[in-house]
Protein backbone atom coordinates (compact mmCIF):
# COMPACT_ATOMS: atom_id res chain seq x y z
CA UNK A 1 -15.19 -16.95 -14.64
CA UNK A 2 -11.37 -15.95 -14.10
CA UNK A 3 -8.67 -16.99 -11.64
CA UNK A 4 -6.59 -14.47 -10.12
CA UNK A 5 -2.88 -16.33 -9.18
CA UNK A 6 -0.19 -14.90 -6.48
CA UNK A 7 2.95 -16.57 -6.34
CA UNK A 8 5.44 -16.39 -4.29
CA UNK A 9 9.22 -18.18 -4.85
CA UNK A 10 11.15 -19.39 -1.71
CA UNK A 11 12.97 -16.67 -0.14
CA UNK A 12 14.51 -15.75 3.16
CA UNK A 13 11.96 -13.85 5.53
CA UNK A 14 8.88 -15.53 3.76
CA UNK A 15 6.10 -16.03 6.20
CA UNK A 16 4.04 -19.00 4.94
CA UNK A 17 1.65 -19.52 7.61
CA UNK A 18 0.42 -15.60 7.65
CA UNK A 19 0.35 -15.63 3.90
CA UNK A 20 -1.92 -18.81 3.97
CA UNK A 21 -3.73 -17.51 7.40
CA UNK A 22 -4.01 -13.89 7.21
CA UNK A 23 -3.19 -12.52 3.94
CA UNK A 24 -5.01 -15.04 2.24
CA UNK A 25 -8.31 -15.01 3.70
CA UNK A 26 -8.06 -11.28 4.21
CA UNK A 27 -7.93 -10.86 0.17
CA UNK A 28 -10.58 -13.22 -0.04
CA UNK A 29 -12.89 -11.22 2.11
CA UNK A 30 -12.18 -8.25 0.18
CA UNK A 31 -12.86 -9.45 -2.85
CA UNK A 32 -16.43 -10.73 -1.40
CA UNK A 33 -19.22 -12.20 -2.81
CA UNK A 34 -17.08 -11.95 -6.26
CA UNK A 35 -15.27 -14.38 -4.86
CA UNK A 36 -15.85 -17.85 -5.64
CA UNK A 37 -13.54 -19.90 -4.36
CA UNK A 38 -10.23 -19.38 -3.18
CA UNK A 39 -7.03 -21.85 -2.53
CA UNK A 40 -3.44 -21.76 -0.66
CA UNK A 41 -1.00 -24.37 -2.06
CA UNK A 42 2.22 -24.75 -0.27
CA UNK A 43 5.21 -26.20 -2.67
CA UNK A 44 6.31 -29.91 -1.84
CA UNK A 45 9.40 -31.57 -3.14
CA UNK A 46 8.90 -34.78 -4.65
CA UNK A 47 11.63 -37.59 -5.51
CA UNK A 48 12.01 -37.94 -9.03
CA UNK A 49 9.87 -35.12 -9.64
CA UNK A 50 11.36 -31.03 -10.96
CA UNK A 51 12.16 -28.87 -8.09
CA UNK A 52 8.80 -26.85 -7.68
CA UNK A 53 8.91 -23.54 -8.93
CA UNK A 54 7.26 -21.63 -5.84
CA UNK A 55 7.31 -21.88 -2.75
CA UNK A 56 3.23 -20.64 -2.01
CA UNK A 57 0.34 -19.42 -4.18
CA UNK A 58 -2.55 -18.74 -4.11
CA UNK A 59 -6.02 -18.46 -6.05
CA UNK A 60 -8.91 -16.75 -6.17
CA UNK A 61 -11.68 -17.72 -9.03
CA UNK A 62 -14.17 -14.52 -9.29
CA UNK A 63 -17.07 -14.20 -11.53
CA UNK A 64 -16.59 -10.95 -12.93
CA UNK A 65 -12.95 -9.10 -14.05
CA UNK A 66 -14.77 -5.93 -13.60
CA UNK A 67 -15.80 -6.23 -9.93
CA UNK A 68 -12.81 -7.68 -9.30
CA UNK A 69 -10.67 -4.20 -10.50
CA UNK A 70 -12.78 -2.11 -8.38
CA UNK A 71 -12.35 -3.60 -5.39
CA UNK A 72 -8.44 -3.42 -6.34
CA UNK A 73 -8.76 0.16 -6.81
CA UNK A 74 -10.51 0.48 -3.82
CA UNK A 75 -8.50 -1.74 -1.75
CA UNK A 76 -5.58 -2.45 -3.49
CA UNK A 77 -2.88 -0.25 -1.19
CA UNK A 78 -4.08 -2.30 1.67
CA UNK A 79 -3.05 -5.33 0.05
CA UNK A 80 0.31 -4.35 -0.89
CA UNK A 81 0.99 -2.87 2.29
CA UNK A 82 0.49 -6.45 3.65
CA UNK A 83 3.20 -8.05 1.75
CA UNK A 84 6.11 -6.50 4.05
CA UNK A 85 4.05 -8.48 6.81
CA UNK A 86 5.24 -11.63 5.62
CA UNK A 87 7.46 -11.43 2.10
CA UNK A 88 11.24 -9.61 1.13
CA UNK A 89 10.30 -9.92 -2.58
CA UNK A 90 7.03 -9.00 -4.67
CA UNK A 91 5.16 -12.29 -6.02
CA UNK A 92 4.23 -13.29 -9.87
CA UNK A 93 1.11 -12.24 -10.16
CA UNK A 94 -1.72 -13.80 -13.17
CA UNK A 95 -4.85 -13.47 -14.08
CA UNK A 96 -6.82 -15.93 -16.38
CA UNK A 97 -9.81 -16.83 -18.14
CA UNK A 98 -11.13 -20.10 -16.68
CA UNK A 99 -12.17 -22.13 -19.68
């Protein structure tokens, strides 16, 4: 299994609640029965704890890296159009092996 991760830092003109209501879930269904599972985290400061490092992410556990590159090729220009919806600035993107 792998775990695609999108993160985003704080920013000015970053949308939150469309990444985590409509960008989100539209990547998910994309991705299809591939897909897993798939998770929104919001960022939370927490006294005494580091300032966090993001301000949203998301991620997406698949079952195969394969399947998971075609339906980027496919729809990947979709997705990226999206980001202007709701972002200024391009997020980290990872990919790992879930061990």
């Amino acid at each position: 299994m792998f775990c695609a991760s999108v993160v985003y830092p704080e920013s000015d003109g970053l949308n939150v609640d469309y990444f985590a209501t409509v960008h989100a879930p539209r990547f998910a269904e994309m991705i299809g029965e591939n897909c897993v599972r798939w998770e929104v985290h919001r960022a939370v400061a927490t006294p005494g704890a580091p300032t966090p490092p993001f301000a949203v992410a998301a991620y997406f556990w698949v079952e195969s890296a394969e399947t998971f590159g075609v339906m980027l090729a496919e729809h990947g220009e979709e997705i990226y159009a999206d980001i202007a919806n709701f972002a200024t600035v391009q997020p980290t993107r990872g990919w790992a092996e879930v061990l």
